[in-house]
C-alpha atoms as a PDB file:
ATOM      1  CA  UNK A   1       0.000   0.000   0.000  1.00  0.00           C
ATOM      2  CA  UNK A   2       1.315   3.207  -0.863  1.00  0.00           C
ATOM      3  CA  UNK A   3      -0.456   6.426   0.658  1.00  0.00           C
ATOM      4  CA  UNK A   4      -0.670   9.516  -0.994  1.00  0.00           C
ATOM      5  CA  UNK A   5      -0.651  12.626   1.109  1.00  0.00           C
ATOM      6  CA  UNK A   6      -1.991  15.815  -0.334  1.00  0.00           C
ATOM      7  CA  UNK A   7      -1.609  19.378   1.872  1.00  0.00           C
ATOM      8  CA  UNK A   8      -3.837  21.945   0.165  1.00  0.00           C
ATOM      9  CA  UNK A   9      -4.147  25.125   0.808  1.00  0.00           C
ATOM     10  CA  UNK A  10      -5.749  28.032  -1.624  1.00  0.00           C
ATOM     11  CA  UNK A  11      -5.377  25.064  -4.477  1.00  0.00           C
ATOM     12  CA  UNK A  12      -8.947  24.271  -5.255  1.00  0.00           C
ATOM     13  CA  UNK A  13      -8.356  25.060  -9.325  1.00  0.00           C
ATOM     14  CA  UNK A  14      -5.132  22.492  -9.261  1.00  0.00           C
ATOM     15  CA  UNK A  15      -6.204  19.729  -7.050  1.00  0.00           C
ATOM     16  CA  UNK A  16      -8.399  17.976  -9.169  1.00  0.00           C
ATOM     17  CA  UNK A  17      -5.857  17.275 -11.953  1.00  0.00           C
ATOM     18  CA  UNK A  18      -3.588  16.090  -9.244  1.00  0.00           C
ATOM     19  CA  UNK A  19      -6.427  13.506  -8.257  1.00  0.00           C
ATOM     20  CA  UNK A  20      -6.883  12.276 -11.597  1.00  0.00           C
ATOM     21  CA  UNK A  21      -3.233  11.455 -12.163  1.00  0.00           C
ATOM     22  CA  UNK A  22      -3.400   8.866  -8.749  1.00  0.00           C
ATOM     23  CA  UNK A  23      -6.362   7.429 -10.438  1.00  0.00           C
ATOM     24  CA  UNK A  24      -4.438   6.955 -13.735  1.00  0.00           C
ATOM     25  CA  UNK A  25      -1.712   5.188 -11.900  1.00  0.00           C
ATOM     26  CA  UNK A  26      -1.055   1.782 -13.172  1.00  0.00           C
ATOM     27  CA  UNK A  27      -0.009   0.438  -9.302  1.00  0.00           C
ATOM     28  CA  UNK A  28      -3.343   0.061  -8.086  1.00  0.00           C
ATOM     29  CA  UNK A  29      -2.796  -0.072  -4.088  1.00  0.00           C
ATOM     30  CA  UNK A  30      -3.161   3.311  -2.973  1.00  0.00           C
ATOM     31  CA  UNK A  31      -5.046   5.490  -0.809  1.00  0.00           C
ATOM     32  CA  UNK A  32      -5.584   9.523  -0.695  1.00  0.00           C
ATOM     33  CA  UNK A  33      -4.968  11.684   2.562  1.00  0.00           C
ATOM     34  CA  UNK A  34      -6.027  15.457   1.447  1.00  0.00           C
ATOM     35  CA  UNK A  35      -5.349  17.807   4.421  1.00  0.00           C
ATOM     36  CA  UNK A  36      -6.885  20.959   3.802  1.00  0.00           C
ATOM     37  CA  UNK A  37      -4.859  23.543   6.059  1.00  0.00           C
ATOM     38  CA  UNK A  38      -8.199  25.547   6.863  1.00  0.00           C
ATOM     39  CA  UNK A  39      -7.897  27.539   3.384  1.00  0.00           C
ATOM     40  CA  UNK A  40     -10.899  29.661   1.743  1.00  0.00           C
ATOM     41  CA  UNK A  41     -13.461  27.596   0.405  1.00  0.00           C
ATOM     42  CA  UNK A  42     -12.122  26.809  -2.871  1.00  0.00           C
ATOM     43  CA  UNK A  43     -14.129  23.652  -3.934  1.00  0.00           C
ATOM     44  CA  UNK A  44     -11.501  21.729  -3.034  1.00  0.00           C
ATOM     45  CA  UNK A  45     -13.541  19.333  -0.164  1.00  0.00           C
ATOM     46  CA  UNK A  46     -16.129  18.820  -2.746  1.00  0.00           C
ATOM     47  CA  UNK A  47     -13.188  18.229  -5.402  1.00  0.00           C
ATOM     48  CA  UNK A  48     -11.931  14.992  -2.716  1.00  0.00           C
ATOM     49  CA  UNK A  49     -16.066  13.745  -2.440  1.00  0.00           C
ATOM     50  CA  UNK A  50     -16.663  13.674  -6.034  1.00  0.00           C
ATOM     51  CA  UNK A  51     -13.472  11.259  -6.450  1.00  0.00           C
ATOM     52  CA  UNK A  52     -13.803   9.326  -3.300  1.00  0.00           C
ATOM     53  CA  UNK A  53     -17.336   8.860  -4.841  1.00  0.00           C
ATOM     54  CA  UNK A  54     -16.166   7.757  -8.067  1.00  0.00           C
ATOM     55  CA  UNK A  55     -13.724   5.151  -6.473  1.00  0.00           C
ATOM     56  CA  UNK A  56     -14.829   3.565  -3.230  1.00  0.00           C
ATOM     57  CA  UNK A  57     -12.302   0.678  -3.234  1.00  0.00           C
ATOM     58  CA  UNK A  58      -9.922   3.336  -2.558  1.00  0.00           C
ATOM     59  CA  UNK A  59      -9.332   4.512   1.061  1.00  0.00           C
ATOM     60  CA  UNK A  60      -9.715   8.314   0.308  1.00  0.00           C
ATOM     61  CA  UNK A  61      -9.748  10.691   3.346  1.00  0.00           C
ATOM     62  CA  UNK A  62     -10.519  14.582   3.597  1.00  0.00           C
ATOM     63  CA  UNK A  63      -9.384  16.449   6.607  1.00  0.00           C
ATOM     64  CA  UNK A  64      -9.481  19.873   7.419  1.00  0.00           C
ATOM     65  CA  UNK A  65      -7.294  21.746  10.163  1.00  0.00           C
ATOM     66  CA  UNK A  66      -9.535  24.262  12.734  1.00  0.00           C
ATOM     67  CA  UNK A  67      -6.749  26.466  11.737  1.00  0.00           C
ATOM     68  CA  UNK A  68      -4.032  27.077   9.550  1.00  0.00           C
ATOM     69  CA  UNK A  69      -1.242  25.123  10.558  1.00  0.00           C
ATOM     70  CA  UNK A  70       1.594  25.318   7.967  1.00  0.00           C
ATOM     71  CA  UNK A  71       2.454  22.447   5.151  1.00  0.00           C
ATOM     72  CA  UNK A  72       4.684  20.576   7.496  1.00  0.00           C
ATOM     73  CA  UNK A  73       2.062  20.359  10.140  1.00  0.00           C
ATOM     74  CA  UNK A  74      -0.457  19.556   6.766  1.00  0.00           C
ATOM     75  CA  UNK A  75       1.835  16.798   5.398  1.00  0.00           C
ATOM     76  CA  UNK A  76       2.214  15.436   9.530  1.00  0.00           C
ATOM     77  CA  UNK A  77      -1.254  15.076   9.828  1.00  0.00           C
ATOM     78  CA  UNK A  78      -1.878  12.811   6.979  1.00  0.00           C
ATOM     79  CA  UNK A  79       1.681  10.822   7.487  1.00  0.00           C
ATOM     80  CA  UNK A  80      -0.124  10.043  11.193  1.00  0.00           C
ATOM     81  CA  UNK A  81      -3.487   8.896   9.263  1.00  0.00           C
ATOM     82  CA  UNK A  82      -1.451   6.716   6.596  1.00  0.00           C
ATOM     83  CA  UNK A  83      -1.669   2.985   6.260  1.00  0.00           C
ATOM     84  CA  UNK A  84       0.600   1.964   3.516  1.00  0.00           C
ATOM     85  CA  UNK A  85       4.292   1.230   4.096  1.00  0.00           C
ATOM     86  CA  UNK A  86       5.029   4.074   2.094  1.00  0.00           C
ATOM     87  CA  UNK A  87       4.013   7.608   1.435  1.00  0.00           C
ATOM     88  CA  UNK A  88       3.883   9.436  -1.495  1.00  0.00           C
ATOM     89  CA  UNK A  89       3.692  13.057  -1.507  1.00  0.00           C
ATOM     90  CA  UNK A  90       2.239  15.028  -3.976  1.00  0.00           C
ATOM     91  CA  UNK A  91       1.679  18.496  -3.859  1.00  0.00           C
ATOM     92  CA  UNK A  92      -1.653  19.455  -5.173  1.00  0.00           C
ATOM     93  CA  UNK A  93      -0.992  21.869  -8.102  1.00  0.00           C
ATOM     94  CA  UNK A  94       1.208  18.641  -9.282  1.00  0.00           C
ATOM     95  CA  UNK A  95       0.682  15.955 -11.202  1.00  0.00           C
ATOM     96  CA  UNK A  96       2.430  12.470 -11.711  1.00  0.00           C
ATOM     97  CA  UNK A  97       2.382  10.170 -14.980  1.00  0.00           C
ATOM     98  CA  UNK A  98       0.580   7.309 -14.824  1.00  0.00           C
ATOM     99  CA  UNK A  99       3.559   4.949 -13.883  1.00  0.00           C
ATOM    100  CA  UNK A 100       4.984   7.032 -11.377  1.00  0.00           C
ATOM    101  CA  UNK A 101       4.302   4.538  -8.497  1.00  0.00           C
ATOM    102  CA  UNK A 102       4.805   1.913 -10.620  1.00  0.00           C
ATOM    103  CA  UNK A 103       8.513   2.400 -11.630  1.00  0.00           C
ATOM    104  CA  UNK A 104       9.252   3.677  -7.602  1.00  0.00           C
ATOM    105  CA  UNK A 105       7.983   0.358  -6.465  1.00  0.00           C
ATOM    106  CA  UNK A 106       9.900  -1.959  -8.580  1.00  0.00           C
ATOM    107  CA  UNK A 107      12.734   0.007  -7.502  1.00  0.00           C
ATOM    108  CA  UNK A 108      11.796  -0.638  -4.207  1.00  0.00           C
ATOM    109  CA  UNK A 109      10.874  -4.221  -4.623  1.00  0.00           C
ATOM    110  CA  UNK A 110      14.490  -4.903  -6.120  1.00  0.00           C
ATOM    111  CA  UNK A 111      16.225  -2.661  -3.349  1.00  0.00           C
ATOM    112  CA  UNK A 112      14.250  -3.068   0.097  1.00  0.00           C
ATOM    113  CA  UNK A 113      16.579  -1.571   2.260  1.00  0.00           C
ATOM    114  CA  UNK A 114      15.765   1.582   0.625  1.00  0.00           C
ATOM    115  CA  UNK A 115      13.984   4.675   2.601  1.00  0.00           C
ATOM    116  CA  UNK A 116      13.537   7.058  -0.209  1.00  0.00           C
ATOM    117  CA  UNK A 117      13.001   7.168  -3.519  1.00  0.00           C
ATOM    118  CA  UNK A 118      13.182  10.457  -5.737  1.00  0.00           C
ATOM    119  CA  UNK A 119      13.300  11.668  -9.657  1.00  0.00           C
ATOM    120  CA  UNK A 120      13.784  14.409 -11.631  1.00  0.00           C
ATOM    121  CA  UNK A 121      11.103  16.169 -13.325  1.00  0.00           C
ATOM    122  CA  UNK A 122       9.036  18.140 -15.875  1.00  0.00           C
ATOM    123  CA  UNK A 123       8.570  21.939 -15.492  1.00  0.00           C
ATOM    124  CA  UNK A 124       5.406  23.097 -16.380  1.00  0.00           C
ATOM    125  CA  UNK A 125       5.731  27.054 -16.952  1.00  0.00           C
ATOM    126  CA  UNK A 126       2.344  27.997 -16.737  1.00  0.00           C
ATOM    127  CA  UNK A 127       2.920  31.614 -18.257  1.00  0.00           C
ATOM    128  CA  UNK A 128       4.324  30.598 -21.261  1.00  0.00           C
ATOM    129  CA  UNK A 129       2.329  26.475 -20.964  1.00  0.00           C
ATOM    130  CA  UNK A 130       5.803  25.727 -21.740  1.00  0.00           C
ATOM    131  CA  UNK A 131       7.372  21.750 -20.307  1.00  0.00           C
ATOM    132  CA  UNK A 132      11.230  21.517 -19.858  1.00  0.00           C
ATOM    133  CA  UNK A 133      12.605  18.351 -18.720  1.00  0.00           C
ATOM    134  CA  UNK A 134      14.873  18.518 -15.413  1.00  0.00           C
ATOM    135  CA  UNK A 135      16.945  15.659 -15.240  1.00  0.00           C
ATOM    136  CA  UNK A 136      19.367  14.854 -12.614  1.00  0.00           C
ATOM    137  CA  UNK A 137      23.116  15.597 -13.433  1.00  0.00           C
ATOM    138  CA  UNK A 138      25.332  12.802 -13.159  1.00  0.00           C
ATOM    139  CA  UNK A 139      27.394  14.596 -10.441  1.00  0.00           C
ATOM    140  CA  UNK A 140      24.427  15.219  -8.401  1.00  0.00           C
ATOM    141  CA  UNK A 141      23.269  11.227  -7.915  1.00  0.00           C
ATOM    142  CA  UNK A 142      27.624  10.587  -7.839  1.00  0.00           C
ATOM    143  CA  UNK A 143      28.052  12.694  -4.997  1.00  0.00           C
ATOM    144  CA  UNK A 144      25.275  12.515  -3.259  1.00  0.00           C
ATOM    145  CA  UNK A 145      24.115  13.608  -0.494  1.00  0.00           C
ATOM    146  CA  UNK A 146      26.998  16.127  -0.360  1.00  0.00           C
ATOM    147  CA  UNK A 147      25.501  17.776  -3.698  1.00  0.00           C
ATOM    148  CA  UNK A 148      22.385  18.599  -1.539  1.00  0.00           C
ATOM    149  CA  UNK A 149      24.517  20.982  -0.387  1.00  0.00           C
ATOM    150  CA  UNK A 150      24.392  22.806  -3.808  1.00  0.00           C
ATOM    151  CA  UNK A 151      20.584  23.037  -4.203  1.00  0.00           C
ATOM    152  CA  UNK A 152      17.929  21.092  -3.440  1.00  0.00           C
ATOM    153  CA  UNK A 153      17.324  19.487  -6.653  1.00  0.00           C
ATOM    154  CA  UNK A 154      14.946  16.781  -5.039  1.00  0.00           C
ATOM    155  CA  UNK A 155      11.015  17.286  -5.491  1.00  0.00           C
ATOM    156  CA  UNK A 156       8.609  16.895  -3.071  1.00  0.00           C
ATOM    157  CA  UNK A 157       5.697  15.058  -5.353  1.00  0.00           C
ATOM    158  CA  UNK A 158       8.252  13.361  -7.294  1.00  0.00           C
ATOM    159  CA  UNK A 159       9.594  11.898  -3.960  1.00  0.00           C
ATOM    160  CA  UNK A 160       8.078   8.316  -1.824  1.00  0.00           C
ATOM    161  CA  UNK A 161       9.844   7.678   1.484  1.00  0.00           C
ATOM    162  CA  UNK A 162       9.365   4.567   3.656  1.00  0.00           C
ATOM    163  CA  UNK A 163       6.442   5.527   6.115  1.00  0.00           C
ATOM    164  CA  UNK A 164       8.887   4.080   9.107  1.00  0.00           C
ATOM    165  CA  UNK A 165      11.815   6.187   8.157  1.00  0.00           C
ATOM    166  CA  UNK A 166       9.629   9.135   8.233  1.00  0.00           C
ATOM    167  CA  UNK A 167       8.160   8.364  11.846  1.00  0.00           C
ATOM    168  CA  UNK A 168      11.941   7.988  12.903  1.00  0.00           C
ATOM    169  CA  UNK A 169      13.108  11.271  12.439  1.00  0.00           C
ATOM    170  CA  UNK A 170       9.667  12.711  13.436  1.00  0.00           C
ATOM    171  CA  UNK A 171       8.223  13.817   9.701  1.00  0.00           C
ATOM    172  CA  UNK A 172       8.836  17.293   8.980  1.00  0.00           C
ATOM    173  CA  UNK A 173      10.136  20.161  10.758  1.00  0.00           C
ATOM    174  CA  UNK A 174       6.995  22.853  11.848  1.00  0.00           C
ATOM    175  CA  UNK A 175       9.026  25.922  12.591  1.00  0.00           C
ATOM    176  CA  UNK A 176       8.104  28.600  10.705  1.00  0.00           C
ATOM    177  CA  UNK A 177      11.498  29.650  10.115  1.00  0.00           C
ATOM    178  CA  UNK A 178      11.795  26.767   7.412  1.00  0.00           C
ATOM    179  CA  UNK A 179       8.474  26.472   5.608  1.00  0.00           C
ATOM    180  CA  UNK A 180       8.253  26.281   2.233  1.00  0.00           C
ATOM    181  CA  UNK A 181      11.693  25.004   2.264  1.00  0.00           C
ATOM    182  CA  UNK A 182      11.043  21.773   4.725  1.00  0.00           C
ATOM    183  CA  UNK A 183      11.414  19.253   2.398  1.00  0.00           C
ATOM    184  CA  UNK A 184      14.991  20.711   1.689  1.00  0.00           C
ATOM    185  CA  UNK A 185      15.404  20.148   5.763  1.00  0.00           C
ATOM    186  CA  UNK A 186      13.439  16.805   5.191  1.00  0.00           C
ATOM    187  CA  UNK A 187      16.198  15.536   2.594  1.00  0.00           C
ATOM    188  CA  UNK A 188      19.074  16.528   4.699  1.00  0.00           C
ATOM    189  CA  UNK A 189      17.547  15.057   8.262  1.00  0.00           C
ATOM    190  CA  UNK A 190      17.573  11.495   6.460  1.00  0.00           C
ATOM    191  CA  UNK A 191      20.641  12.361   4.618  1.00  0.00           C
ATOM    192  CA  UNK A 192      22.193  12.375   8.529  1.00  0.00           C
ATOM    193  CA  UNK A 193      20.354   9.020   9.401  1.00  0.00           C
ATOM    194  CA  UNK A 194      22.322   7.545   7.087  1.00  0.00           C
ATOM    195  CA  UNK A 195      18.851   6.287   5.287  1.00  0.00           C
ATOM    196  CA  UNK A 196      19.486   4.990   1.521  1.00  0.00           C
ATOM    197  CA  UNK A 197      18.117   7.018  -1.452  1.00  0.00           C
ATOM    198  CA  UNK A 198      17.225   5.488  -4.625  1.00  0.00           C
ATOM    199  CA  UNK A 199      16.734   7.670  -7.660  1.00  0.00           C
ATOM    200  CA  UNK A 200      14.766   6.870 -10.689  1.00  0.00           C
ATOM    201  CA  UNK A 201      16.476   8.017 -14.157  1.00  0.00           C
ATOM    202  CA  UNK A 202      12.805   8.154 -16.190  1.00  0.00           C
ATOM    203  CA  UNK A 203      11.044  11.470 -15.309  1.00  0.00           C
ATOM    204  CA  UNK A 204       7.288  10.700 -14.265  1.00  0.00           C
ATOM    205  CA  UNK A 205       5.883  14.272 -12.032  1.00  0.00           C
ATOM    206  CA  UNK A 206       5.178  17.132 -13.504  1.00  0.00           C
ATOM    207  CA  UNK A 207       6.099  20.150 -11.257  1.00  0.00           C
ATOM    208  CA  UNK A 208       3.854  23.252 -11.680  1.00  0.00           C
ATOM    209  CA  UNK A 209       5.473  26.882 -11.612  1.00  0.00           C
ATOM    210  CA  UNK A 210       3.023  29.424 -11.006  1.00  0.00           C
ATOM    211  CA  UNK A 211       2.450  32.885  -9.686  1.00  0.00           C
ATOM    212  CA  UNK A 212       0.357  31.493  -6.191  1.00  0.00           C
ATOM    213  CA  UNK A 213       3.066  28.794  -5.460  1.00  0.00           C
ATOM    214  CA  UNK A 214       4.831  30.067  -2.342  1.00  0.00           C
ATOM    215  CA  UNK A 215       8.200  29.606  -3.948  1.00  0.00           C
ATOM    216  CA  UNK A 216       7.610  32.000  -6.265  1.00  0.00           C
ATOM    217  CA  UNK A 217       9.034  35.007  -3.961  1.00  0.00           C
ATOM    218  CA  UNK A 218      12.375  35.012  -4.047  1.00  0.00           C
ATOM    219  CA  UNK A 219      13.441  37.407  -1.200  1.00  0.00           C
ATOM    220  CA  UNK A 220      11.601  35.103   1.260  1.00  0.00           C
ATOM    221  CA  UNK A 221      12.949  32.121  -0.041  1.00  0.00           C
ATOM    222  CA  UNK A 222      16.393  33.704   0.438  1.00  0.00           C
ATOM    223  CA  UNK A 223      16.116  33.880   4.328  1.00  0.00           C
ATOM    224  CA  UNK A 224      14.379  30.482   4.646  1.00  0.00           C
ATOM    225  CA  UNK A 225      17.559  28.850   2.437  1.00  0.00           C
ATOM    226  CA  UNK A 226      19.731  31.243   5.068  1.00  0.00           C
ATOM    227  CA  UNK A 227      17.549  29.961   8.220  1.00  0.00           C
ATOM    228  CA  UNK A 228      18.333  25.823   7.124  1.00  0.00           C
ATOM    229  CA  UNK A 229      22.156  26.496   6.319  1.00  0.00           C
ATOM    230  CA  UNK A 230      22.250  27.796  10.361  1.00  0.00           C
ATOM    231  CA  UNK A 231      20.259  25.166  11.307  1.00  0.00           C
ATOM    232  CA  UNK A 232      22.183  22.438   9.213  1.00  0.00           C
ATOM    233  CA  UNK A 233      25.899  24.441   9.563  1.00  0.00           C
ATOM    234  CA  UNK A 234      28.370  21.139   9.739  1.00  0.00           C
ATOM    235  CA  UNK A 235      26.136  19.312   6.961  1.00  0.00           C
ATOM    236  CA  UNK A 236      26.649  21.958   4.551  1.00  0.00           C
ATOM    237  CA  UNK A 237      30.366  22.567   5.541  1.00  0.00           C
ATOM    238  CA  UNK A 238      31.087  18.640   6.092  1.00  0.00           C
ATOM    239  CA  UNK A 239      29.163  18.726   1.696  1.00  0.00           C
ATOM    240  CA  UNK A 240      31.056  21.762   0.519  1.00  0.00           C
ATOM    241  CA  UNK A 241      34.484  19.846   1.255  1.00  0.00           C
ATOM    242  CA  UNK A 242      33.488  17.377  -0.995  1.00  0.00           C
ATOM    243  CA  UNK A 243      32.215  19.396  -3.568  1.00  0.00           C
ATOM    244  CA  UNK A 244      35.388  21.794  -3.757  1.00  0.00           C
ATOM    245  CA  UNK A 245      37.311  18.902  -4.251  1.00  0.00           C
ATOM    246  CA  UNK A 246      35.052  17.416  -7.084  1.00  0.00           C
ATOM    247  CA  UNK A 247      35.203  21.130  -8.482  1.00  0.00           C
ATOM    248  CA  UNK A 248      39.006  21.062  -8.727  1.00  0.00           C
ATOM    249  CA  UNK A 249      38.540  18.705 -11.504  1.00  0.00           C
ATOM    250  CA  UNK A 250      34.765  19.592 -13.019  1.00  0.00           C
ATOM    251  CA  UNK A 251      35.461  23.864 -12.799  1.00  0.00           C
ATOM    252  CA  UNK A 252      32.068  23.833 -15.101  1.00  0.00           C
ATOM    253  CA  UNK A 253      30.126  23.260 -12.071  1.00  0.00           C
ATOM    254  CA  UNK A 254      30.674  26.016 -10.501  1.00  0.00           C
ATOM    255  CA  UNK A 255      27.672  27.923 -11.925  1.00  0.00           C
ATOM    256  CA  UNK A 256      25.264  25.294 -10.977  1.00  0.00           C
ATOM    257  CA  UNK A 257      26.230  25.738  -6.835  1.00  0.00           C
ATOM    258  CA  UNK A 258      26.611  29.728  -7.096  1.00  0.00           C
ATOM    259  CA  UNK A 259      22.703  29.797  -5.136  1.00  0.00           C
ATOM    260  CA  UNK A 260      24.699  28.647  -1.717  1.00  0.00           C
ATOM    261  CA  UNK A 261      26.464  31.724   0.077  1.00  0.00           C
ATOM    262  CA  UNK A 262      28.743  29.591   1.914  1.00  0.00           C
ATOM    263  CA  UNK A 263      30.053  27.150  -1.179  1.00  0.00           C
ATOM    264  CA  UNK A 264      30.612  30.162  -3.269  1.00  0.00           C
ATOM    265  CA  UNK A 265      32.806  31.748  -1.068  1.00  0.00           C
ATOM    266  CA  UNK A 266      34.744  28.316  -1.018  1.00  0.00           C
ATOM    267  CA  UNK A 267      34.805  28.269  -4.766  1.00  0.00           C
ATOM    268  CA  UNK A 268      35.600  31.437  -5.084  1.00  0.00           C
ATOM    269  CA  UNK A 269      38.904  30.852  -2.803  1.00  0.00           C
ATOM    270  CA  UNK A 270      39.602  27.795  -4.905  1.00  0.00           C
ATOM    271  CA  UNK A 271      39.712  29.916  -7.756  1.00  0.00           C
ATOM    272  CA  UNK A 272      41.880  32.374  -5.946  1.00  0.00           C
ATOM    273  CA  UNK A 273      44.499  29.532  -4.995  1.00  0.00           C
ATOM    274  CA  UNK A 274      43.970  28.275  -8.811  1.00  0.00           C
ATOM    275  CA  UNK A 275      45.140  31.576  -9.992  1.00  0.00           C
ATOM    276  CA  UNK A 276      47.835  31.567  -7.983  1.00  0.00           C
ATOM    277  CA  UNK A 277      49.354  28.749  -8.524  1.00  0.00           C
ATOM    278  CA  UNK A 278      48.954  29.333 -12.311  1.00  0.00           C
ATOM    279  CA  UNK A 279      50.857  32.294 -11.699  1.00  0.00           C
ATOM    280  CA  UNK A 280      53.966  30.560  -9.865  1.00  0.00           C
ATOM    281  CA  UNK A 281      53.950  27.866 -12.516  1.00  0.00           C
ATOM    282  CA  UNK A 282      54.482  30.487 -15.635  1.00  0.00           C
ATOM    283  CA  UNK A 283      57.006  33.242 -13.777  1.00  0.00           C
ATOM    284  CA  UNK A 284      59.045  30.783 -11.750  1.00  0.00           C
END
């Protein structure tokens, strides 16, 4: 059984599309946890009744908080309500391809010592309706999980985690100082627990970029990212070690990890010593 657990909040228009796509699945053992985090009414309860109506083998739950809680606290609630072995989140202006749970569970049928499994993605501009594939640099599955350190290139909805690793370290963090950027804490918290990652190579979510999504302002996301590098300090340092070292022989990657203050003043100080020693080696 693999549960799906939908927070929603202000997503009424997007949800249903994200509904459909667990229906289309071709692994048919799932369930639906929607957690509405006391939003406006935006259709979406009636959204999760008209589907639960439409497949009543399913276990399909709606839940609402009293009051707005957060997307960590969201996500909690319905990882406490699951009953599958895993969880699959899925944001709900996302949507998955129809094998999506398919491919992660014969992953995780051939490797079951594996807590997470993750993919990279399509990015669906919806200004211009434009899709761009995001696949996952070699370097980034080579070296990880020092390349989270660089950016956190892992989706939530394209990500399904063992339900017992994610009761071990607790779920997600609540503070307000890192929502909207949990999962990021999420990845690295595992990361720490030593829990095995999986990724698939075949793309199968579609991420949704969009003017509501809370991502989309930039000077807030810039103190959250600020607020987890405090909070994960010897993880990043411990990462950027391993990176600098990698970047001594791949200098092209240096553009890709400029978005963490901290590595790019240790690339930038490569650089410096690179110069230098360029120097002593043509006026000797």
């Amino acid at each position: 059984m693999v549960s799906v657990i939908i927070p929603s909040f202000r997503m009424g228009k997007f949800i249903g599309q994200a509904l459909e796509s667990i229906s289309a699945q071709t692994y048919p053992q799932w369930e639906v946890v929607v957690i509405d985090d006391a939003g406006p009414e935006d259709g979406t309860q009636n959204t999760v009744r008209v589907f639960a109506n439409k497949h009543r083998k399913h276990r399909i739950l709606y839940i609402r908080h009293k009051k707005n809680r957060g997307v960590s606290a969201a996500r909690n609630t319905g990882i406490a309500l699951a009953h599958g072995e895993y969880v699959a989140l899925l944001d709900p202006d996302d949507w998955w391809e129809k094998d999506h749970l398919q491919k992660t569970m014969e992953i995780l049928r051939e490797h079951p010592g594996t807590g997470v499994i993750s993919g990279p993605i399509t990015n669906f501009q919806m200004s211009t309706k434009r899709f761009e594939p995001w696949p996952f640099a070699d370097w980034m599955i080579h070296l990880f999980p020092a390349s989270l350190a660089s950016n956190n290139f892992l989706q939530t909805s394209a990500t399904v985690i063992k339900t017992s690793v994610l009761n071990r370290v607790g779920g997600f963090d609540v503070s307000k100082s890192l929502q909207h950027i949990e999962d990021y804490d999420l990845w690295i918290r595992l990361a720490e627990k030593n829990v095995s990652f999986r990724f698939r190579e075949s793309i199968t979510c579609v991420y949704r970029r969009h003017g509501d999504a809370a991502s989309s302002n930039s000077k807030r996301m810039r103190l959250l990212h600020n607020n987890l590098f405090k909070k994960h300090r010897m993880f990043f340092l411990n990462s950027q070690t391993i990176l600098v070292g990698y970047l001594m022989h791949k200098t092209s990657l240096l553009p890709c990890l400029n978005r963490n203050p901290l590595f790019l003043a240790y690339a930038k100080f490569f650089q410096f010593i690179r110069g230098m020693k360029r120097k002593l080696q043509n006026n000797p």
